[in-house]
Protein backbone atom coordinates (compact mmCIF):
# COMPACT_ATOMS: atom_id res chain seq x y z
CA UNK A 1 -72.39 -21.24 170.36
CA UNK A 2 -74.29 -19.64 167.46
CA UNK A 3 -77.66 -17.84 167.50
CA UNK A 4 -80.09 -20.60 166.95
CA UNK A 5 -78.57 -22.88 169.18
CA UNK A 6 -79.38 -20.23 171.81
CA UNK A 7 -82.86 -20.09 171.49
CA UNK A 8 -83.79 -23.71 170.48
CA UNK A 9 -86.12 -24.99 173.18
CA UNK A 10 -83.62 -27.18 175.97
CA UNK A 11 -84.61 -30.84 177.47
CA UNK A 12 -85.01 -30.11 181.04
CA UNK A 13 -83.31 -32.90 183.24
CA UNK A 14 -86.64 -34.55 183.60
CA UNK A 15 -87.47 -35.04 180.30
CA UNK A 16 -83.57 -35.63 179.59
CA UNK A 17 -83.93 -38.58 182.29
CA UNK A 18 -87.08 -39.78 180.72
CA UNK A 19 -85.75 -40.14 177.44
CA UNK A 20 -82.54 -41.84 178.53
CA UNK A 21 -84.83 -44.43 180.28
CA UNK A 22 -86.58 -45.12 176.97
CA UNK A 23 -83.36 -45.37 174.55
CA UNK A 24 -82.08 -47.56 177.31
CA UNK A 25 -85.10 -49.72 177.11
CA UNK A 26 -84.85 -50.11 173.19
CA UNK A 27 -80.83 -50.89 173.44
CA UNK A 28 -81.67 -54.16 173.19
CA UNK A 29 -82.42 -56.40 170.16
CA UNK A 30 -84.17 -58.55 172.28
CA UNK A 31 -86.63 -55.94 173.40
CA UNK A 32 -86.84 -54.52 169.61
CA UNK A 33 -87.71 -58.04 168.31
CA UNK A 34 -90.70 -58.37 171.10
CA UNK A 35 -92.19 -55.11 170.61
CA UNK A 36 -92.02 -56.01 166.75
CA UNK A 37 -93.87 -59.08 167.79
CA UNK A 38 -96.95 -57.79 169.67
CA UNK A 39 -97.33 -54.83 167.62
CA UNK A 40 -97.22 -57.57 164.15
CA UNK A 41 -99.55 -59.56 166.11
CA UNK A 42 -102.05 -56.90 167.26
CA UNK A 43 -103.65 -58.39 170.35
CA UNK A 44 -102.37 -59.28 174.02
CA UNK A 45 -100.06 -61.74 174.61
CA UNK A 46 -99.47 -63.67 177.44
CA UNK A 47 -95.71 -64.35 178.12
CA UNK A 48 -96.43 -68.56 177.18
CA UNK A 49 -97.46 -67.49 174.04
CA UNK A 50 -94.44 -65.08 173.00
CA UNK A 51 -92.16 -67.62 174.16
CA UNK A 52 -93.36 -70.06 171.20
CA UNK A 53 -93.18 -67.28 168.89
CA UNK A 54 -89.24 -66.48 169.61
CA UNK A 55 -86.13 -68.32 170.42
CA UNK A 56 -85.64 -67.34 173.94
CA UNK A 57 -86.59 -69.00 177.22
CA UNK A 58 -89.69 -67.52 179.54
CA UNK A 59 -87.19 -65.91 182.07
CA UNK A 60 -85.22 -63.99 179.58
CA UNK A 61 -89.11 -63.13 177.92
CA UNK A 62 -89.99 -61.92 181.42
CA UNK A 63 -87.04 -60.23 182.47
CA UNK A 64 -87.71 -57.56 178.89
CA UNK A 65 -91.01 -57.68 179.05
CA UNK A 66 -90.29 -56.44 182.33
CA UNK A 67 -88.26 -53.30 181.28
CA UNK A 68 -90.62 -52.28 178.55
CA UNK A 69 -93.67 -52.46 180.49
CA UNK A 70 -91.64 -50.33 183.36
CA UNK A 71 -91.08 -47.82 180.55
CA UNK A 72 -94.82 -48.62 179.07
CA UNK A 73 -93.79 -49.25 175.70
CA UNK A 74 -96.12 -52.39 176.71
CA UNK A 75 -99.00 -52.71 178.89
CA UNK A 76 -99.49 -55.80 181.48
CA UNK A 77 -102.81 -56.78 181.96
CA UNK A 78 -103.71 -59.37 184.78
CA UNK A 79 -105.96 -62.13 183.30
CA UNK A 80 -106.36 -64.60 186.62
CA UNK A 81 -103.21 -65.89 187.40
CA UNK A 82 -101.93 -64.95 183.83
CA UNK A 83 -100.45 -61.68 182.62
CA UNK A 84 -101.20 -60.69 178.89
CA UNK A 85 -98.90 -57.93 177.73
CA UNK A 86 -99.71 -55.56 174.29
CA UNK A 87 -97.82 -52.84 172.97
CA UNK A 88 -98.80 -49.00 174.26
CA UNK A 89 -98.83 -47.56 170.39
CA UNK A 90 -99.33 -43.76 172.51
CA UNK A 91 -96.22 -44.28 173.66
CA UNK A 92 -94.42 -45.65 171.21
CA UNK A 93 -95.83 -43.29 169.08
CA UNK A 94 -94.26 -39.93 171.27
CA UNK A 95 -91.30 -41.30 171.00
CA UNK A 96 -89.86 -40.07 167.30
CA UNK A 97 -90.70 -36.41 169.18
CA UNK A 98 -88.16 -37.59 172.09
CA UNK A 99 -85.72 -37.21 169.28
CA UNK A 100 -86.69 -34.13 167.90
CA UNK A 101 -86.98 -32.47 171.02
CA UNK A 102 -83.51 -33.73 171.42
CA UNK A 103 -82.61 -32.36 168.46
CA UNK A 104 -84.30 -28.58 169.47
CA UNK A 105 -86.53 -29.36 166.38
CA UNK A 106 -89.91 -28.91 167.69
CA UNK A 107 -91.91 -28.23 171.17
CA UNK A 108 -90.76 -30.34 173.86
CA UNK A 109 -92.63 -33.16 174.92
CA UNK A 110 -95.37 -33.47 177.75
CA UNK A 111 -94.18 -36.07 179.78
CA UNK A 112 -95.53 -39.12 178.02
CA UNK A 113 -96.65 -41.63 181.26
């Protein structure tokens, strides 16, 4: 182990656990092309409406929505019976320091949620 490695900030298991939730999130292409989608369109969405917009079927468009909201790269917002979902840019926008904490490049992160 050299020097620098040594005193390089670490990811505590928290954070380590956090991040690993949100790379797991983005493993999917699926996910990747939705969050592409409602941050290209710039508004909520309700799941009806994504679902004309892309080639999958409004279970599978649930089911990701689903993991990205419980990570809060997007945001559910009850409309009646309706949910309209939008992408959380704050989020999204902490993660490229995920990676350089992981790298020991910079402060680690406060706890994004």
């Amino acid at each position: 182990m050299n020097e620098s490695s040594r005193t390089s900030p670490t990811v505590d298991a928290e954070a380590a656990a956090l991040y690993a939730t949100w790379f797991k999130a983005l493993a999917d292409p699926t996910r990747i092309q939705l969050l592409h989608l409602l941050a290209a369109e710039g508004r909520p969405m309700s799941v009806g409406e994504i679902v004309e917009r892309s080639p999958i079927g409004q279970s599978t468009v649930s089911h990701h929505l689903k993991v990205l909201a419980e990570v809060r790269f997007v945001l559910p917002e009850k409309h009646g019976t309706s949910t309209r979902y939008e992408v959380n840019r704050t989020c999204l926008t902490v993660f490229p320091a995920a990676v350089r904490a992981i790298l020991g490049e910079g402060q680690e992160l406060e706890h994004a949620r």
